[in-house]
Protein backbone atom coordinates (compact mmCIF):
# COMPACT_ATOMS: atom_id res chain seq x y z
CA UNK A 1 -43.11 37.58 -79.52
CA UNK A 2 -42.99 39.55 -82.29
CA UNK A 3 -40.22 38.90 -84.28
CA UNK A 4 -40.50 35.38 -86.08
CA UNK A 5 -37.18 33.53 -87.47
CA UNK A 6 -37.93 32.19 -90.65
CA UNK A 7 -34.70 30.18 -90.64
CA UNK A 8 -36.29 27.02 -91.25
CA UNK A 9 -38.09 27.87 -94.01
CA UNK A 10 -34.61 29.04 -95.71
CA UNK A 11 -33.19 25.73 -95.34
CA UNK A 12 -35.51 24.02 -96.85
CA UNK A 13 -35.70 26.49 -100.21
CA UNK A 14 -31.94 25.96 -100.14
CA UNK A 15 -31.88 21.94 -99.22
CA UNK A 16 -29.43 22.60 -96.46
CA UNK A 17 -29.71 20.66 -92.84
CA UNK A 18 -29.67 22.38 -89.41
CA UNK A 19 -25.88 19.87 -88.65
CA UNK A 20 -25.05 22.04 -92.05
CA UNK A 21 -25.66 25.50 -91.37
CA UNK A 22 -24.08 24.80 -87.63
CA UNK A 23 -20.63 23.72 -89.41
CA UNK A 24 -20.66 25.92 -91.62
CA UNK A 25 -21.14 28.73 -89.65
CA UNK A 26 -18.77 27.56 -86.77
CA UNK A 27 -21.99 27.40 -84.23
CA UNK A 28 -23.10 24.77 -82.43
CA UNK A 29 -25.79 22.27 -83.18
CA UNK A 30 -27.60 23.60 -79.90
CA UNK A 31 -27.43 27.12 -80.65
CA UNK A 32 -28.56 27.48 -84.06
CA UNK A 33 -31.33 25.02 -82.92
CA UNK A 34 -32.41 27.61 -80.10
CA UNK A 35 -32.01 30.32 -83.05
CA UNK A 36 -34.55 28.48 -85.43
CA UNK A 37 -37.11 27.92 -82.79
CA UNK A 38 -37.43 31.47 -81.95
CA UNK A 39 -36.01 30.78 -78.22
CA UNK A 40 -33.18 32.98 -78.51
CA UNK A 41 -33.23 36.55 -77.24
CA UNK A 42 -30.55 38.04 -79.22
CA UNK A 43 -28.34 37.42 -82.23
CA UNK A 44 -24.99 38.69 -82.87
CA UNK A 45 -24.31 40.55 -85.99
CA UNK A 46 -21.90 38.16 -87.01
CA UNK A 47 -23.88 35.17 -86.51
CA UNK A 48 -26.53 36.63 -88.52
CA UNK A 49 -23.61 37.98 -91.30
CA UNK A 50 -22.67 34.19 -91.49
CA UNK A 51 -25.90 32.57 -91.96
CA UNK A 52 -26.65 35.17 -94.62
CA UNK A 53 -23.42 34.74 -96.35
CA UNK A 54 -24.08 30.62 -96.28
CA UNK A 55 -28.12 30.76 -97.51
CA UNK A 56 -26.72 33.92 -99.86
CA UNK A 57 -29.72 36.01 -97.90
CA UNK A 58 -30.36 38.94 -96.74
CA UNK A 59 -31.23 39.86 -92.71
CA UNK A 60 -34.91 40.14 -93.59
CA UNK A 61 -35.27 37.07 -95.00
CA UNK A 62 -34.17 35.53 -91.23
CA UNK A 63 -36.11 37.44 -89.23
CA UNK A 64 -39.42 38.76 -89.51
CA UNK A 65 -41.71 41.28 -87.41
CA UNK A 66 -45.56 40.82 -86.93
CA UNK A 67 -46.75 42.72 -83.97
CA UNK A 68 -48.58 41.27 -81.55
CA UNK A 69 -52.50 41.73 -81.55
CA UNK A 70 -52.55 42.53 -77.73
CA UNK A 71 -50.15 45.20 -78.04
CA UNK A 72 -50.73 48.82 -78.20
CA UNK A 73 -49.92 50.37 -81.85
């Protein structure tokens, strides 16, 4: 898939724990979990508002795109 989540890579520039983020952003363990893998299919605006607000980042620095090299430009 194109778009990467660079979530992980946040938390550790910021010394902040997956259990962290998840309480702080009122999201389960599970979910944010699925999120940082790059599992989940969508992301809701205000999920991605509150991690942004609690890593003080912006929506590019969570997600990334890098296109595929099989597909079409």
């Amino acid at each position: 898939m194109p778009i990467n989540v660079k979530l992980d890579d946040l938390l550790h520039a910021r010394r902040m724990t997956l259990t962290e983020l998840a309480e702080r952003i009122d999201l389960t363990l599970a979910n944010v979990s699925i999120l940082k893998t790059g599992k989940a299919k969508a992301i809701r605006f205000s999920t991605l508002e509150a991690i942004c607000r609690e890593l003080d980042c912006q929506p590019g620095d969570v997600l990334g795109y890098e296109p595929d090299d099989a597909e079409p430009a």
